[in-house]
Protein backbone atom coordinates (compact mmCIF):
# COMPACT_ATOMS: atom_id res chain seq x y z
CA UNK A 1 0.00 0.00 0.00
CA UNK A 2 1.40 3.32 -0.70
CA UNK A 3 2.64 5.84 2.03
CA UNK A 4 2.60 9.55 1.93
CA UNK A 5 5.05 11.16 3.36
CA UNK A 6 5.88 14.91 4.20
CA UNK A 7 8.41 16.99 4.47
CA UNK A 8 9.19 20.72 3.87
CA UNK A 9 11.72 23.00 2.77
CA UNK A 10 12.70 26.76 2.38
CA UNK A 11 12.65 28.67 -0.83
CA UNK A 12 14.67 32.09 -0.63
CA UNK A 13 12.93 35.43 0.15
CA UNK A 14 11.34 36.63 -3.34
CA UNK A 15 11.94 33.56 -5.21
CA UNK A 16 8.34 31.86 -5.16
CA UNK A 17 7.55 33.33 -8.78
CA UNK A 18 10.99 31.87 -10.12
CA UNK A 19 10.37 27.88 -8.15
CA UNK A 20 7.17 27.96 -9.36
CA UNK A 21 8.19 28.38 -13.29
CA UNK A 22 10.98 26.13 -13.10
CA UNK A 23 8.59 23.73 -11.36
CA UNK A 24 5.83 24.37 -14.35
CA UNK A 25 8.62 23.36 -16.59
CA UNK A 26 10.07 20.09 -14.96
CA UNK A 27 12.07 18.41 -17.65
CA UNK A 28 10.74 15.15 -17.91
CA UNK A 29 13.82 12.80 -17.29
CA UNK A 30 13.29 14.99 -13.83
CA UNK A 31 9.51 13.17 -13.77
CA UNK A 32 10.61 9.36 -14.97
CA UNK A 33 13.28 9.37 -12.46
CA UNK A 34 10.13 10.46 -9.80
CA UNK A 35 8.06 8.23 -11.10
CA UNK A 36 10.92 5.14 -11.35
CA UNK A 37 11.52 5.76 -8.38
CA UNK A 38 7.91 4.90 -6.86
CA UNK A 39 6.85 8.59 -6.32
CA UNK A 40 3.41 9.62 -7.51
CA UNK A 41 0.82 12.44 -6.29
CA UNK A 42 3.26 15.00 -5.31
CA UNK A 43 2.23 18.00 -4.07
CA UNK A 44 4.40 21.48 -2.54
CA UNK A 45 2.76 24.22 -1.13
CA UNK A 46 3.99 27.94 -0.54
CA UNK A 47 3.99 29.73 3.22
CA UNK A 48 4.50 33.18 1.95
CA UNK A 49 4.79 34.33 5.72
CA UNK A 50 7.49 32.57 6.15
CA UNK A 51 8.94 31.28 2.52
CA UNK A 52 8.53 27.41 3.95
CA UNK A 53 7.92 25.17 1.18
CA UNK A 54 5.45 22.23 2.70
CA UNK A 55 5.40 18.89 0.03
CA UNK A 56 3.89 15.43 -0.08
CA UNK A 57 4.04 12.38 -1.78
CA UNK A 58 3.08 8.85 -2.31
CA UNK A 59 5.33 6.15 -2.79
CA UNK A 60 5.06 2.55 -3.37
CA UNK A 61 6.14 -0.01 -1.19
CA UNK A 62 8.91 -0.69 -2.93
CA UNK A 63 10.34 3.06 -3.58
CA UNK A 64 13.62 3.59 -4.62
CA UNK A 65 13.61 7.64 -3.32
CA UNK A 66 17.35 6.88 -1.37
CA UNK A 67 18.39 6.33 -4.69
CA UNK A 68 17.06 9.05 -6.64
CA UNK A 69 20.43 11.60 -5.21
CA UNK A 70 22.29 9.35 -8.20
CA UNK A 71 20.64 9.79 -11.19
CA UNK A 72 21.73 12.41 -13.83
CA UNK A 73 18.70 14.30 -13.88
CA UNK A 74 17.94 14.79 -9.84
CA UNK A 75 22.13 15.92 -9.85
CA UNK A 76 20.93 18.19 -12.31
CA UNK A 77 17.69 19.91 -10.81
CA UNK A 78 19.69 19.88 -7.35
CA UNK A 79 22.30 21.96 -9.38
CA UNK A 80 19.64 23.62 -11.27
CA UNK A 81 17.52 25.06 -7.69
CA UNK A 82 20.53 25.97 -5.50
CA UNK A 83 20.09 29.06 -6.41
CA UNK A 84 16.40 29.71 -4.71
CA UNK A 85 16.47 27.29 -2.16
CA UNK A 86 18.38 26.62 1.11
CA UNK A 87 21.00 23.79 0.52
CA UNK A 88 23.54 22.27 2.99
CA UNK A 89 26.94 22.55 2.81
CA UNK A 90 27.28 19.21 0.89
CA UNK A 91 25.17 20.47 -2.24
CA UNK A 92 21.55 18.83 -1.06
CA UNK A 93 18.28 20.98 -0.35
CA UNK A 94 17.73 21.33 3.10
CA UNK A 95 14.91 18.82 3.40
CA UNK A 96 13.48 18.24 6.93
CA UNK A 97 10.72 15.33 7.19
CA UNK A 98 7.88 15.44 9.18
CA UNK A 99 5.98 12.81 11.50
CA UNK A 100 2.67 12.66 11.08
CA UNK A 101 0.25 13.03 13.98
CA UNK A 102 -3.32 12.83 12.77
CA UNK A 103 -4.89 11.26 9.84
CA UNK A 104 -8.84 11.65 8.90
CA UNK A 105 -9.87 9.31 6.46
């Protein structure tokens, strides 16, 4: 059964217009590698308050997301975004996953 997950991230101060548009125009070797990789139904949302980037996602049981850092394209995008986002010092986006702690179905 798929799981959605969570997680969010932080988009610099008057970037939104510029991470939306590249995100309008994902290449699509950036969406096969999602979608071999299990990932389906992803979703980000904007805080402009406070420029926090909230996503989601479903993956398959069998995902294959820990490898997704080694394909061409997601080296690529990460390359591609440093620019708007907050990255570490190693060259990923600052990603910080969150628990979930209630569910309505």
């Amino acid at each position: 059964m798929p799981e959605r997950i969570a997680f969010r991230m932080k988009v610099h101060p008057g970037k939104i217009a510029e991470y939306k548009k590249r995100h309008d125009e994902l290449w699509p070797e950036m969406v096969e590698a999602l979608h071999e990789a299990g990932v389906s139904d992803y979703s980000i949302w904007h805080d402009p308050e406070t420029d926090t980037l909230f996503g989601t996602l479903l993956r398959t049981d069998d995902h294959t997301m820990a490898d997704l850092p080694k394909t061409e394209a997601n080296k690529r995008w990460w390359k591609f975004m440093a620019d708007i986002m907050d990255y570490n010092a190693d060259g990923t986006p600052h990603v910080v996953g969150l628990e979930r702690v209630f569910y309505l179905k």
